[in-house]
Protein backbone atom coordinates (compact mmCIF):
# COMPACT_ATOMS: atom_id res chain seq x y z
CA UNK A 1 15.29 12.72 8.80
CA UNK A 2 18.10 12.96 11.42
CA UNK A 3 20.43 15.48 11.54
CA UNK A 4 23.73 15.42 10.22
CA UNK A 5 25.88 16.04 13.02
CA UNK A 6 29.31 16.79 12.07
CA UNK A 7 30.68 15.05 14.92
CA UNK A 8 28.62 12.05 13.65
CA UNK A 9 29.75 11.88 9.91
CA UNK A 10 32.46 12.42 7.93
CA UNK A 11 32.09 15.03 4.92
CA UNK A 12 31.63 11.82 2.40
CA UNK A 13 29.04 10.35 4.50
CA UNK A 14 27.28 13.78 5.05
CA UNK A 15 27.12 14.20 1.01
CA UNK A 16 25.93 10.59 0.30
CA UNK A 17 23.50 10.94 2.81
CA UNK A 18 22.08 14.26 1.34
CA UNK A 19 22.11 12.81 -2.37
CA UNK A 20 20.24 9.42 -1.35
CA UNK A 21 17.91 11.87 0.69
CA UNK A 22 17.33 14.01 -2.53
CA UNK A 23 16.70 11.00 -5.12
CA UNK A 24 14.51 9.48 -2.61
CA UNK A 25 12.26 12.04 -2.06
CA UNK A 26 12.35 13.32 -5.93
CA UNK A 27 11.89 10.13 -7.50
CA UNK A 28 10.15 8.18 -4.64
CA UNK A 29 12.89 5.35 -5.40
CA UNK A 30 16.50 4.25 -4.38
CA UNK A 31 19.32 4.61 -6.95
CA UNK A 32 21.38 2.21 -8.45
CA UNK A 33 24.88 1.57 -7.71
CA UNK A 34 25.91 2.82 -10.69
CA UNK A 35 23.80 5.65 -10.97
CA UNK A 36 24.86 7.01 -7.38
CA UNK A 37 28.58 6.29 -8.49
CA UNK A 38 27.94 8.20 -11.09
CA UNK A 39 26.23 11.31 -9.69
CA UNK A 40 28.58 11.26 -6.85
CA UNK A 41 31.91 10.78 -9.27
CA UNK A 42 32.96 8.03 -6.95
CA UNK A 43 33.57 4.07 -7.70
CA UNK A 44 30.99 1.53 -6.88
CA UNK A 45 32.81 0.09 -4.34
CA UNK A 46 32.91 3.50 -2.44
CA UNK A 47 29.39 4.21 -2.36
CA UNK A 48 28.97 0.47 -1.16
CA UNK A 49 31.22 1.31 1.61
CA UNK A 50 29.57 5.04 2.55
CA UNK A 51 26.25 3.26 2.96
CA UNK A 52 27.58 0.52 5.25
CA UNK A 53 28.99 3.27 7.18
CA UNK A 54 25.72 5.25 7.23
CA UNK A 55 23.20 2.15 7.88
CA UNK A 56 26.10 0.82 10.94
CA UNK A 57 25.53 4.69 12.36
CA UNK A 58 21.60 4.85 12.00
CA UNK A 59 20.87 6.83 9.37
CA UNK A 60 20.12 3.81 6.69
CA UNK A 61 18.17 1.22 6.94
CA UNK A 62 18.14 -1.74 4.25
CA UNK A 63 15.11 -3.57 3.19
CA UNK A 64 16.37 -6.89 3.30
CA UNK A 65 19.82 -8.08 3.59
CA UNK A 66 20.63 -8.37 -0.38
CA UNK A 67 17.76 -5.16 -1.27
CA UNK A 68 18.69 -2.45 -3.23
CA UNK A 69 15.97 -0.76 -1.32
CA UNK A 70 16.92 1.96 1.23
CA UNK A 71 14.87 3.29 3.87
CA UNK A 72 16.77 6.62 5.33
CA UNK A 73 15.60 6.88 9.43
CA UNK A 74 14.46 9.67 11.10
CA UNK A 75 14.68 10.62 15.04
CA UNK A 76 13.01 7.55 16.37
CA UNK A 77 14.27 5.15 13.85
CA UNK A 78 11.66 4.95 12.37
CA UNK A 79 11.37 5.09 7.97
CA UNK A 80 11.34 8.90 7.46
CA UNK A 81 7.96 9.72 5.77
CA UNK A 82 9.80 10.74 2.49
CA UNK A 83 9.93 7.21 1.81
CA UNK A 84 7.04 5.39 3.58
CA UNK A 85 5.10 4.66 0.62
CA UNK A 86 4.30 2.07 -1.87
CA UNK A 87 1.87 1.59 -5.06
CA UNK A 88 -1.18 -0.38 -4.93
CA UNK A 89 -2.65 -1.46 -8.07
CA UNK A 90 -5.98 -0.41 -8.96
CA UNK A 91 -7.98 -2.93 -10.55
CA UNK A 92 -10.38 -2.32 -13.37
CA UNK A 93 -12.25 -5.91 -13.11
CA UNK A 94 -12.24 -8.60 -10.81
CA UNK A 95 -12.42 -12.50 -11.06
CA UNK A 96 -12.94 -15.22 -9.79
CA UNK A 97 -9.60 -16.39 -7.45
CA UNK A 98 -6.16 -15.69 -6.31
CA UNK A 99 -3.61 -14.36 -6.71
CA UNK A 100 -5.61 -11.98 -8.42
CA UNK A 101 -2.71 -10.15 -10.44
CA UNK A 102 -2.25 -12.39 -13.73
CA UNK A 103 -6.58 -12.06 -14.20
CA UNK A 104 -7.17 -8.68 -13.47
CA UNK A 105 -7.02 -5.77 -15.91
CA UNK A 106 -4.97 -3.25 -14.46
CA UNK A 107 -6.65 0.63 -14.27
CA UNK A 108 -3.71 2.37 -13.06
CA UNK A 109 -1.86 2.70 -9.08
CA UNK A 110 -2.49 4.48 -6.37
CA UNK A 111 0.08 5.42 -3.43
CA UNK A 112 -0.54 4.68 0.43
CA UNK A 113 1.91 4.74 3.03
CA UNK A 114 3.98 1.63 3.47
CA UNK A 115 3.85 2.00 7.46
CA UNK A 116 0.18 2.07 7.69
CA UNK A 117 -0.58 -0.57 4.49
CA UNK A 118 1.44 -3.59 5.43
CA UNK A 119 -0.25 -6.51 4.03
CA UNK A 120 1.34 -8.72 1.41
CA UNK A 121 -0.45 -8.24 -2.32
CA UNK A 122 -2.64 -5.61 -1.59
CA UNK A 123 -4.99 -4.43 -3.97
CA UNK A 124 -7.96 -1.32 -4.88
CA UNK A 125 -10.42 -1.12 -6.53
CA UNK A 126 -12.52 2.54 -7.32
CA UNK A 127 -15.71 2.64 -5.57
CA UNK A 128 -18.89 3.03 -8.13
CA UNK A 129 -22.43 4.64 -5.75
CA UNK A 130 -23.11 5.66 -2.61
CA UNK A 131 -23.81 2.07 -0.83
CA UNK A 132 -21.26 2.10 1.31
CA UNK A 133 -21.24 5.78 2.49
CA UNK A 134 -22.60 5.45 5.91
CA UNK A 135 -19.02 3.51 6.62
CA UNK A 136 -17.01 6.61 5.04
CA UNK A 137 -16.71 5.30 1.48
CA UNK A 138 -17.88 7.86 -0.96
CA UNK A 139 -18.06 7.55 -4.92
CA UNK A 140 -15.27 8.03 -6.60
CA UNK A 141 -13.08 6.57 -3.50
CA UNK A 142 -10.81 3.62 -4.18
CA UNK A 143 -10.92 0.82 -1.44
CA UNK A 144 -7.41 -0.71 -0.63
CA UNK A 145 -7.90 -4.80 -0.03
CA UNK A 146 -5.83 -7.12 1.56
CA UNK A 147 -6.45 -10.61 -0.47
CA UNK A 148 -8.63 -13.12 1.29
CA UNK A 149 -11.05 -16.06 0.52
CA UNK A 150 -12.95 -15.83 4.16
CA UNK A 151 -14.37 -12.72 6.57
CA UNK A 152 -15.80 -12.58 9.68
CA UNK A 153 -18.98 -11.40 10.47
CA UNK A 154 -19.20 -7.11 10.25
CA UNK A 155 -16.29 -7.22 8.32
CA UNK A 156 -16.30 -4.93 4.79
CA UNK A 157 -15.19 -7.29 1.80
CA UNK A 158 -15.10 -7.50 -1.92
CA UNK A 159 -17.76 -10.12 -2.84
CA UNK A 160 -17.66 -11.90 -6.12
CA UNK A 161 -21.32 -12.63 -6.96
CA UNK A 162 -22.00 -15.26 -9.18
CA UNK A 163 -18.34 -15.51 -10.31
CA UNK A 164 -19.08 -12.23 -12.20
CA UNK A 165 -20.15 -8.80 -10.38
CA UNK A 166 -18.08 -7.20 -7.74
CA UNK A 167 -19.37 -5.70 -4.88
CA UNK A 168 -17.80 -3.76 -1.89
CA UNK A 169 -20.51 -4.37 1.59
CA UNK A 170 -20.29 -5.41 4.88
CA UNK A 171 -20.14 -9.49 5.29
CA UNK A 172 -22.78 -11.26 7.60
CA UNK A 173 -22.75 -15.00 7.52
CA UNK A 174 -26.42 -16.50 8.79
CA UNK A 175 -27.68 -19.71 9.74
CA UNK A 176 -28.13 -20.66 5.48
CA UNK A 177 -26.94 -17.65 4.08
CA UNK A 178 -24.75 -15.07 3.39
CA UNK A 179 -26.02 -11.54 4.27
CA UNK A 180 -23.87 -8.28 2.06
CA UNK A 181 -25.32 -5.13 4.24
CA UNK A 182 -25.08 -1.82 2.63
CA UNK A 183 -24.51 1.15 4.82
CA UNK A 184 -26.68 3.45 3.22
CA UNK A 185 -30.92 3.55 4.19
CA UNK A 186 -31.79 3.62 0.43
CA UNK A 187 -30.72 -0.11 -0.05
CA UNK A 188 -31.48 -3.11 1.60
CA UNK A 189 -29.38 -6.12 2.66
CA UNK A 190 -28.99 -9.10 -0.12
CA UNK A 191 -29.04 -12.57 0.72
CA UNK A 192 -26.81 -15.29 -1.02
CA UNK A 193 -26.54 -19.27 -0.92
CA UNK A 194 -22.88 -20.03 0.28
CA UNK A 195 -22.08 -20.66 -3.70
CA UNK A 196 -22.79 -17.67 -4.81
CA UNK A 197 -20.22 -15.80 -3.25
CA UNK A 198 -16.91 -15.70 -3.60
CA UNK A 199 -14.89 -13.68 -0.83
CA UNK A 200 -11.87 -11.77 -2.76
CA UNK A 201 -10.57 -9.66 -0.29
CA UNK A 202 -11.17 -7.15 3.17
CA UNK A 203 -11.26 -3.40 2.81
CA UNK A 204 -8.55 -1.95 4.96
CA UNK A 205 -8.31 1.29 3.79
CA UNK A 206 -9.90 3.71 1.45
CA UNK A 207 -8.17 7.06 -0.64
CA UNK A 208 -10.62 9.61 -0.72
CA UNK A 209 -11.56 10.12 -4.07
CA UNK A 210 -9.41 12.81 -6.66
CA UNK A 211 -7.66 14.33 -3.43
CA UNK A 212 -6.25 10.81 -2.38
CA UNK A 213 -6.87 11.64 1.01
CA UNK A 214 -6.29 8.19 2.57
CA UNK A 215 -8.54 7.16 5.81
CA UNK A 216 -10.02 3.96 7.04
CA UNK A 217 -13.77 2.43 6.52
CA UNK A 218 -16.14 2.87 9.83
């Protein structure tokens, strides 16, 4: 966060500032008009006003130009890390086609940082067996997914097999086949006619099991 200078802000703007910077960082959300009115024992209109003031000075930053949500900047203008996150839903069971949120039964959220997970619709899914573990995904891990219905070739994907079973490996696409690759010397590659897979999405992330250590596939 950037200092408050007191050259820079007024006393208001220096309070405001603090509160939004407490809420945000207890409740990992931005607060209503009328709640901040509230806490702040100041009209709507006022806190409207302070946070003008404080995003025309660079300390806010809004969303978009009608969202409630606030970003407050730190030294390089940049979203302070207090508030550069965002929930991914962790899906229980995936099928076949998108948008994948009104099929899938929900298994809870996990949180990634919003500056480093971009894509629109992302979604995870918790890694069952060792498979994958050459490329740095572990049982237990949950594999953030940006939505897609192609890959290119050495990519890691969610493959629907057989419009049923789910399966996290590394994409190959051959003369007359499909090729998933495990990265892991106790399992072999699987081949697939072009029908019998269904790309659902690219693994662009993975949180490291119960610690929800985030990192990135090899």
């Amino acid at each position: 966060m950037k200092p408050i200078s007191s050259t820079d802000l007024t006393e208001t703007q220096r309070r405001v500032l603090a509160y939004l910077h407490r809420e945000i960082r207890s409740t990992g959300r931005t607060p209503s008009l009328r709640k901040a009115a509230g806490d702040l024992g100041i009209s709507h209109a006022a806190v409207g006003r302070l946070i003008k003031a404080l995003e025309t000075k660079g300390y806010l930053r809004r969303e978009g130009r009608y969202s409630r949500v606030l970003h407050i900047l730190n030294r390089a203008d940049e979203t302070a890390g207090l508030h550069r996150f965002r929930e991914v839903a962790v899906i229980g069971r995936i099928t076949a086609g998108l948008p994948m949120y009104a099929q899938q039964e929900w298994a809870g959220t996990v949180v990634v940082d919003a500056e480093i997970y971009r894509g629109r619709d992302l979604f995870s899914l918790r890694i069952r067996g060792d498979s994958m573990r050459g490329a740095g995904i572990f049982d237990g891990d949950i594999a953030v997914c940006e939505p897609r219905q192609f890959a290119e070739n050495g990519e890691i994907v969610v493959a629907l097999i057989h419009g049923d079973e789910a399966t996290v490996k590394r994409f190959f696409r051959r003369g007359d086949h499909i090729e998933l690759r495990p990265e892991n010397a106790a399992y072999q590659p699987t081949r697939y006619a072009f029908d019998e897979i269904l790309i659902q999405g690219k693994v662009v992330g993975v949180v490291r099991g119960p610690k929800g250590i985030p990192h990135r596939p090899v």
